[in-house]
C-alpha atoms as a PDB file:
ATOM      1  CA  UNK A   1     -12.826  18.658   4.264  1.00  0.00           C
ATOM      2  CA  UNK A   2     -13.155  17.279   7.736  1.00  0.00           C
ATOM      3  CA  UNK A   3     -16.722  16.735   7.131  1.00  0.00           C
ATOM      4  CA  UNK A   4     -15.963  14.514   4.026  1.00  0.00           C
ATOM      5  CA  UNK A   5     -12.874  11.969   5.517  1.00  0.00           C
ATOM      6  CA  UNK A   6     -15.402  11.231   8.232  1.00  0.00           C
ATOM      7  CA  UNK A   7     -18.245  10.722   6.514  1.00  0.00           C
ATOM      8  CA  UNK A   8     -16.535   8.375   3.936  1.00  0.00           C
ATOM      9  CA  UNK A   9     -14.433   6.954   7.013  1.00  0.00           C
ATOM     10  CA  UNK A  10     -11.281   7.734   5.450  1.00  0.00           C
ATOM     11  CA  UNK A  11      -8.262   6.323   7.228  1.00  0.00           C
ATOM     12  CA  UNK A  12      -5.367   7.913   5.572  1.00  0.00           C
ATOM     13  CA  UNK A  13      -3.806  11.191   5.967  1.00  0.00           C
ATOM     14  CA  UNK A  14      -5.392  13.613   4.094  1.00  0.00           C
ATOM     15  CA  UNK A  15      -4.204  16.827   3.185  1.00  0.00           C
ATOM     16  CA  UNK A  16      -5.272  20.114   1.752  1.00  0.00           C
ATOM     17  CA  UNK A  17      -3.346  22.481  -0.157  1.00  0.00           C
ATOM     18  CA  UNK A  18      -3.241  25.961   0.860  1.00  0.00           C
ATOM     19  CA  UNK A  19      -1.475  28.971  -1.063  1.00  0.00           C
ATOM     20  CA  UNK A  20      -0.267  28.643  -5.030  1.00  0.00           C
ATOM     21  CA  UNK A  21       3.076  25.944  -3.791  1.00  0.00           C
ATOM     22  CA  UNK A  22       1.568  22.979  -4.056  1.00  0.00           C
ATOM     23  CA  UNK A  23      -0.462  23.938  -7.185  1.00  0.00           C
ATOM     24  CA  UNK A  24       2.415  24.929  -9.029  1.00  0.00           C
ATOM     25  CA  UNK A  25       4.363  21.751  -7.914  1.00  0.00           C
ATOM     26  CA  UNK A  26       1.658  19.357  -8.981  1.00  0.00           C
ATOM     27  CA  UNK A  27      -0.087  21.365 -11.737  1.00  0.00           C
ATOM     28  CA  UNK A  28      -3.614  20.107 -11.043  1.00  0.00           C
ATOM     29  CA  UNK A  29      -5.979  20.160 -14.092  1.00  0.00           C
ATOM     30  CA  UNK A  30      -9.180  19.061 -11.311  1.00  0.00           C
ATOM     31  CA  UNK A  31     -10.285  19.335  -8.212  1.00  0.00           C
ATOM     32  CA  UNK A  32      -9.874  17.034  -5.769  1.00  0.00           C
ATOM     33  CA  UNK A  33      -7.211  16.220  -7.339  1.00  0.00           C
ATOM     34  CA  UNK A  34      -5.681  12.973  -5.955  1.00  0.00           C
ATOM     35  CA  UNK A  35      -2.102  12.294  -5.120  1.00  0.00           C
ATOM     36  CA  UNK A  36      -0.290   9.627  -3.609  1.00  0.00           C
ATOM     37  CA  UNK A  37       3.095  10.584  -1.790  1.00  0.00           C
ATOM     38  CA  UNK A  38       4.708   7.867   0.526  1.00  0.00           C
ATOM     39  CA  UNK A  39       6.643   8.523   4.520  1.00  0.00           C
ATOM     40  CA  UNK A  40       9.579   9.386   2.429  1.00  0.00           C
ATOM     41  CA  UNK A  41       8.182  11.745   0.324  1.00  0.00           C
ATOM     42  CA  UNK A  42       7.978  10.214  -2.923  1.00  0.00           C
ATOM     43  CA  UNK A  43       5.370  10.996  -5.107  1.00  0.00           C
ATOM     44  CA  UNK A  44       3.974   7.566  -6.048  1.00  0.00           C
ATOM     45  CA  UNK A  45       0.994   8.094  -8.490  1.00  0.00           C
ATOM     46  CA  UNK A  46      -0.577  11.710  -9.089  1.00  0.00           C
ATOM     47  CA  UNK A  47      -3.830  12.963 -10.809  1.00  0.00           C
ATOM     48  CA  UNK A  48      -5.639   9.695  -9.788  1.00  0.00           C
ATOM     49  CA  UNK A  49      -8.777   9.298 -11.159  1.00  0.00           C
ATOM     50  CA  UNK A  50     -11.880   9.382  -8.482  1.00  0.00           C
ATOM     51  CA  UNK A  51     -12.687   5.929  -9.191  1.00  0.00           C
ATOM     52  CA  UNK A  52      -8.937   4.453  -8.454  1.00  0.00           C
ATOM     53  CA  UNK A  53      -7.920   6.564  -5.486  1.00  0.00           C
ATOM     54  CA  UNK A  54      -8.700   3.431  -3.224  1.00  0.00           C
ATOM     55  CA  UNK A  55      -6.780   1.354  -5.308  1.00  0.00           C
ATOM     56  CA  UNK A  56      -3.896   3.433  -5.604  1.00  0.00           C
ATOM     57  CA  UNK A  57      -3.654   3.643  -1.909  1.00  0.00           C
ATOM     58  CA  UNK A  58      -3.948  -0.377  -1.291  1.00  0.00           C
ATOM     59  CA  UNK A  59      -1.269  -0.663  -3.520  1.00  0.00           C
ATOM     60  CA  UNK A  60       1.141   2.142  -1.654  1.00  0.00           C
ATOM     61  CA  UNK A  61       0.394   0.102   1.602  1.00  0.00           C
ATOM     62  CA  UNK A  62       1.600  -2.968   0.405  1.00  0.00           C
ATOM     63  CA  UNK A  63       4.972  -1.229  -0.983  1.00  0.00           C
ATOM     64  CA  UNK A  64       6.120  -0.035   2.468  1.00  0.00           C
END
């Protein structure tokens, strides 16, 4: 994963899910699967599509 946030210069925290938690909190049907959770914790969009990840993250941004 490393390998990928530098190579597409990815500037946002990224995180990987390790151990059956997280899947059975977010029930991904993909993978990645893309979610967007803000500093307090709030799930703000999940199961993003590939091609709106970016967007969904500009948009967080400008909410805090």
């Amino acid at each position: 994963m490393a390998e990928t946030v530098k190579g597409k210069i990815i500037e946002y925290a990224v995180a990987l899910a390790d151990g059956a938690a997280t899947s059975k909190a977010f029930l991904p049907d993909s993978y990645p699967d893309y979610y967007v959770i803000d500093r307090k914790d709030n799930l703000l969009w999940g199961d993003i599509q590939n091609r709106d990840i970016e967007h969904a993250i500009q948009l967080a941004l400008k909410k805090e």
